[in-house]
C-alpha atoms as a PDB file:
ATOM      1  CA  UNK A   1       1.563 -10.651  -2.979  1.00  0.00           C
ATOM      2  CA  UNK A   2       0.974 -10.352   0.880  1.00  0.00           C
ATOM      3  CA  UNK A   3       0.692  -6.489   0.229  1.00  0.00           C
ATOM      4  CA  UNK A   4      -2.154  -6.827  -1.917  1.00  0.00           C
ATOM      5  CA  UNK A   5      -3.584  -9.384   0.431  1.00  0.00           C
ATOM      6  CA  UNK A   6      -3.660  -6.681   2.941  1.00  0.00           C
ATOM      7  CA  UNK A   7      -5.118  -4.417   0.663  1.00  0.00           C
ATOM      8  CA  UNK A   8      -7.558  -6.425  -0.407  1.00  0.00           C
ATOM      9  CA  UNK A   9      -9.117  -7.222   3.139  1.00  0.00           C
ATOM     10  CA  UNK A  10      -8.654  -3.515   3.875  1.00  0.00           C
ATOM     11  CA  UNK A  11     -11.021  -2.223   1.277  1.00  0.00           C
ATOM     12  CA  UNK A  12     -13.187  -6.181   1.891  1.00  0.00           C
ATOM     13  CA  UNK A  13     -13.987  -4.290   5.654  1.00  0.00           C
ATOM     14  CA  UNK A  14     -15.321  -0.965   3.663  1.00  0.00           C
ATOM     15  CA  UNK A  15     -18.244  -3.370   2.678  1.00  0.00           C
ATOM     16  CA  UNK A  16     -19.293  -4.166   6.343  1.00  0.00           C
ATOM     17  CA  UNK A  17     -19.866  -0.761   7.442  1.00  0.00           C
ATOM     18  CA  UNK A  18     -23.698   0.924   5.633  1.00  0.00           C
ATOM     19  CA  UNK A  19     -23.209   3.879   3.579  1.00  0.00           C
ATOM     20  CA  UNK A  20     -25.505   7.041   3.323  1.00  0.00           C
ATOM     21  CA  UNK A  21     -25.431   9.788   0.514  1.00  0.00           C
ATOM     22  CA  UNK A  22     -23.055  11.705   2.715  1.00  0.00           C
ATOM     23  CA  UNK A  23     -20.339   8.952   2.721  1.00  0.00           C
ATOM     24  CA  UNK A  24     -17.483   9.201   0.609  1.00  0.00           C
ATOM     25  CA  UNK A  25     -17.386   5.715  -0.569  1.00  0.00           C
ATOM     26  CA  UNK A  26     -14.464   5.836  -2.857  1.00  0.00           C
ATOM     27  CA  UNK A  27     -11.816   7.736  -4.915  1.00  0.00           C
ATOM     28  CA  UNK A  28     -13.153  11.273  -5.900  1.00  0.00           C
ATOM     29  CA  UNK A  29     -16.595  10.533  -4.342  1.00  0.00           C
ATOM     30  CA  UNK A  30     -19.917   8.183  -4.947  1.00  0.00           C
ATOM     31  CA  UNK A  31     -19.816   8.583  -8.392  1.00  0.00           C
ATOM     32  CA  UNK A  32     -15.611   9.078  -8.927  1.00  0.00           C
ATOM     33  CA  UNK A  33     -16.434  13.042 -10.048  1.00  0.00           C
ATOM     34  CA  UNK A  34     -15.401  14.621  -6.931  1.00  0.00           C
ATOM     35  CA  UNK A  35     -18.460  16.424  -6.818  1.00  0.00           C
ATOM     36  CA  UNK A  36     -20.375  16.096  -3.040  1.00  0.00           C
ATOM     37  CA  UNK A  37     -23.849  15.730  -2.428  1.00  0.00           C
ATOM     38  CA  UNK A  38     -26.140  18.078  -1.227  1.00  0.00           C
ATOM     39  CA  UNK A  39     -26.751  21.592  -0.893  1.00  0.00           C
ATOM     40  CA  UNK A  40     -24.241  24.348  -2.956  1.00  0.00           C
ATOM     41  CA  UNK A  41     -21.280  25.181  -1.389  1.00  0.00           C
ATOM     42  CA  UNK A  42     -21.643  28.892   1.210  1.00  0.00           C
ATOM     43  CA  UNK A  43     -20.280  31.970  -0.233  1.00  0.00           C
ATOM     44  CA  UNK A  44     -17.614  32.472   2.858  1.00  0.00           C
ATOM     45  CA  UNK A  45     -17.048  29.491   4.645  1.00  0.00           C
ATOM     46  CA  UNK A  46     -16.675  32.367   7.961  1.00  0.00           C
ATOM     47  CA  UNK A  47     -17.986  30.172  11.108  1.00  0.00           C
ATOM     48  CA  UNK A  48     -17.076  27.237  10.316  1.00  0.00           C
ATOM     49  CA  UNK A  49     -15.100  25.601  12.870  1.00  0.00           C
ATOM     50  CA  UNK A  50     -12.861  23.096  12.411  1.00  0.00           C
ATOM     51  CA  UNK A  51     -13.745  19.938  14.484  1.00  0.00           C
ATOM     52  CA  UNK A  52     -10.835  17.400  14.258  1.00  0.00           C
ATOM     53  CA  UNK A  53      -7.343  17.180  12.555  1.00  0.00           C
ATOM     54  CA  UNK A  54      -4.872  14.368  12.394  1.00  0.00           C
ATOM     55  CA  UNK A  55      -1.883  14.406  11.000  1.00  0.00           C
ATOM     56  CA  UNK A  56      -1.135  12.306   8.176  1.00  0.00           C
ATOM     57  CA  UNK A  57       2.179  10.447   6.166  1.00  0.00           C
ATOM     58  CA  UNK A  58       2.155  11.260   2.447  1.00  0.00           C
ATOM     59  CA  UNK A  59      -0.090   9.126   0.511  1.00  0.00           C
ATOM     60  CA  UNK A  60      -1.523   9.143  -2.514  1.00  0.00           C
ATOM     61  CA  UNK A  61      -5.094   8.152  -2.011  1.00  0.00           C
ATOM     62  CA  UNK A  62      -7.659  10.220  -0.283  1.00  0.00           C
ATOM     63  CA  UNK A  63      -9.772   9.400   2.452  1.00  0.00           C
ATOM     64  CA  UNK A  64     -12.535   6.686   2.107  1.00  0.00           C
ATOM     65  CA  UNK A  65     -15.559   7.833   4.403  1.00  0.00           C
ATOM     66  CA  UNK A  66     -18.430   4.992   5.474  1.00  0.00           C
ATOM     67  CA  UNK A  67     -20.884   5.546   7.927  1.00  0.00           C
ATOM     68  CA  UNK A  68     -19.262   6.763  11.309  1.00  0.00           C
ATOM     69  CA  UNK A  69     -15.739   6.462   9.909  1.00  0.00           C
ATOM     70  CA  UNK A  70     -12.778   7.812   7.792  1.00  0.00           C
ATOM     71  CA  UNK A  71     -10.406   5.887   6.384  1.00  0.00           C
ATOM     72  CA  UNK A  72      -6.833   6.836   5.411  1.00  0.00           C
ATOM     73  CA  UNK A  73      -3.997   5.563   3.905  1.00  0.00           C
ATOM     74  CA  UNK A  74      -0.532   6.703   4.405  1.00  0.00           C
ATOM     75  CA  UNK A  75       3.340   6.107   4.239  1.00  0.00           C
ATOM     76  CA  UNK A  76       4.236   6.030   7.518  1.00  0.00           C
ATOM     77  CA  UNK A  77       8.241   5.662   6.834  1.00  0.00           C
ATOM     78  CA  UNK A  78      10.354   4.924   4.227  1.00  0.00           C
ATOM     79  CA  UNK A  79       9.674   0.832   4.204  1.00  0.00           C
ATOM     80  CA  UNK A  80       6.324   0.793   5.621  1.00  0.00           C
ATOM     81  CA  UNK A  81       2.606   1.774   4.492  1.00  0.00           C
ATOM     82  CA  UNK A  82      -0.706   1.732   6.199  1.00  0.00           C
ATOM     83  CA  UNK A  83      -4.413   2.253   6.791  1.00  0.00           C
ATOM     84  CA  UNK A  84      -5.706   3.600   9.455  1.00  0.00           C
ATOM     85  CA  UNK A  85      -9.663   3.560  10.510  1.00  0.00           C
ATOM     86  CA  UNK A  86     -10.440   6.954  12.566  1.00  0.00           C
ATOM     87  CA  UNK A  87     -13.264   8.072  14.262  1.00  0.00           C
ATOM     88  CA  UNK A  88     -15.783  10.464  11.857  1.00  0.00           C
ATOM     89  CA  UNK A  89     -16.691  12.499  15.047  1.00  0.00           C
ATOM     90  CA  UNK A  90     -13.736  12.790  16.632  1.00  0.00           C
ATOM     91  CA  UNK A  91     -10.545  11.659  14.695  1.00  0.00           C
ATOM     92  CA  UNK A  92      -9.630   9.190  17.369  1.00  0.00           C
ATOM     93  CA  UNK A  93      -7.877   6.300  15.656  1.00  0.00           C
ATOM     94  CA  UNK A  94      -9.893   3.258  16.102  1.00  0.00           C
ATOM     95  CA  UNK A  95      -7.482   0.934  14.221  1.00  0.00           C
ATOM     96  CA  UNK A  96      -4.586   1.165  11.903  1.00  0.00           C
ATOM     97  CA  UNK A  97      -2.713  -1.937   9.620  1.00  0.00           C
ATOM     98  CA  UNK A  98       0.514  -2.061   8.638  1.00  0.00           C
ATOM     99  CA  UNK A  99       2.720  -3.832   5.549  1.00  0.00           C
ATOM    100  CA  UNK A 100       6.440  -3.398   4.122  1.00  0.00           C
ATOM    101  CA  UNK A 101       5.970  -1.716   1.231  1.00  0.00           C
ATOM    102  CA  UNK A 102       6.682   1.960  -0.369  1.00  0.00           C
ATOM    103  CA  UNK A 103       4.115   4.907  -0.947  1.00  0.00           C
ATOM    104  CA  UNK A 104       5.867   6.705  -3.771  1.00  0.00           C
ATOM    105  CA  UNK A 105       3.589   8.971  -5.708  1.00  0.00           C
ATOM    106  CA  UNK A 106       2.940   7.425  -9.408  1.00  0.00           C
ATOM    107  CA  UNK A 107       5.624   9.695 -11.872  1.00  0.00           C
ATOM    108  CA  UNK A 108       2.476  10.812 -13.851  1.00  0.00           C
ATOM    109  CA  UNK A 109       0.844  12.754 -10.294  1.00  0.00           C
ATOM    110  CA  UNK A 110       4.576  13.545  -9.000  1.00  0.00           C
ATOM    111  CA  UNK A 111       3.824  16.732  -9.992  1.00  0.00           C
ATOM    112  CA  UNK A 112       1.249  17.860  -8.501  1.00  0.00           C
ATOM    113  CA  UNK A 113       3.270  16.705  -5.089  1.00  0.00           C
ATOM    114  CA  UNK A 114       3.326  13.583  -2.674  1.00  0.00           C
END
C-alpha cells in the first residue's frame, strides 16, 4: 500500500510542472502512440551530438518529460525501486525517491528484455 502511495504522489508532482508540445507527458508520448511532435525525422542523424547521459537501473517504464525535466524510474537493487527527477539540460539529478519494492519486468514484455 505505501508503494503505491509513493507512486501516487510521484506521478501527483508531474501535474505541478506546465507542459509544452515537446514534453513527453506520459507512456509512449502525448497521445500513448509513440509518435513525437514536430518536424520528420533527418535522413542521417550525422552531427548530432549527444548532450547528456546517465546511467540508469533496469526499469520498465520510460522516461516522463515535463517542462525543464526528465523523469525516470528504475530498480536500483534487488529490494529497492525509485524515481528520480533529472535536469532536461543537463542530466544533473535534482531529486530521486526511494521504496522497498521489486522492478521485475511483467512475463508478457520479459521478452523483449528488462
Amino acid at each position: 500500500m505505501l508503494s503505491l502511495l509513493k507512486i501516487a504522489f510521484c506521478t501527483a508532482l508531474l501535474g505541478v510542472f506546465p507542459v509544452n508540445a515537446t514534453d513527453w507527458s506520459q507512456w509512449r508520448g502525448a497521445q500513448r502512440d509513440g509518435a513525437a511532435p514536430g518536424a520528420p525525422w533527418a535522413a542521417s542523424l550525422a552531427g548530432i551530438e549527444q548532450q547528456w547521459r546517465v546511467p540508469l537501473g533496469k526499469g520498465y517504464p520510460g522516461p516522463v518529460v515535463g517542462g525543464d525535466r526528465v523523469f525516470v524510474v528504475e530498480t536500483i537493487d534487488k529490494k529497492t525501486v525509485g524515481v528520480r527527477a533529472l535536469s532536461r539540460a543537463t542530466g544533473q539529478q535534482l531529486w530521486q525517491v526511494t521504496w522497498s519494492g521489486t522492478g521485475d519486468v511483467p512475463f508478457f514484455a520479459k521478452a523483449n528484455g528488462d
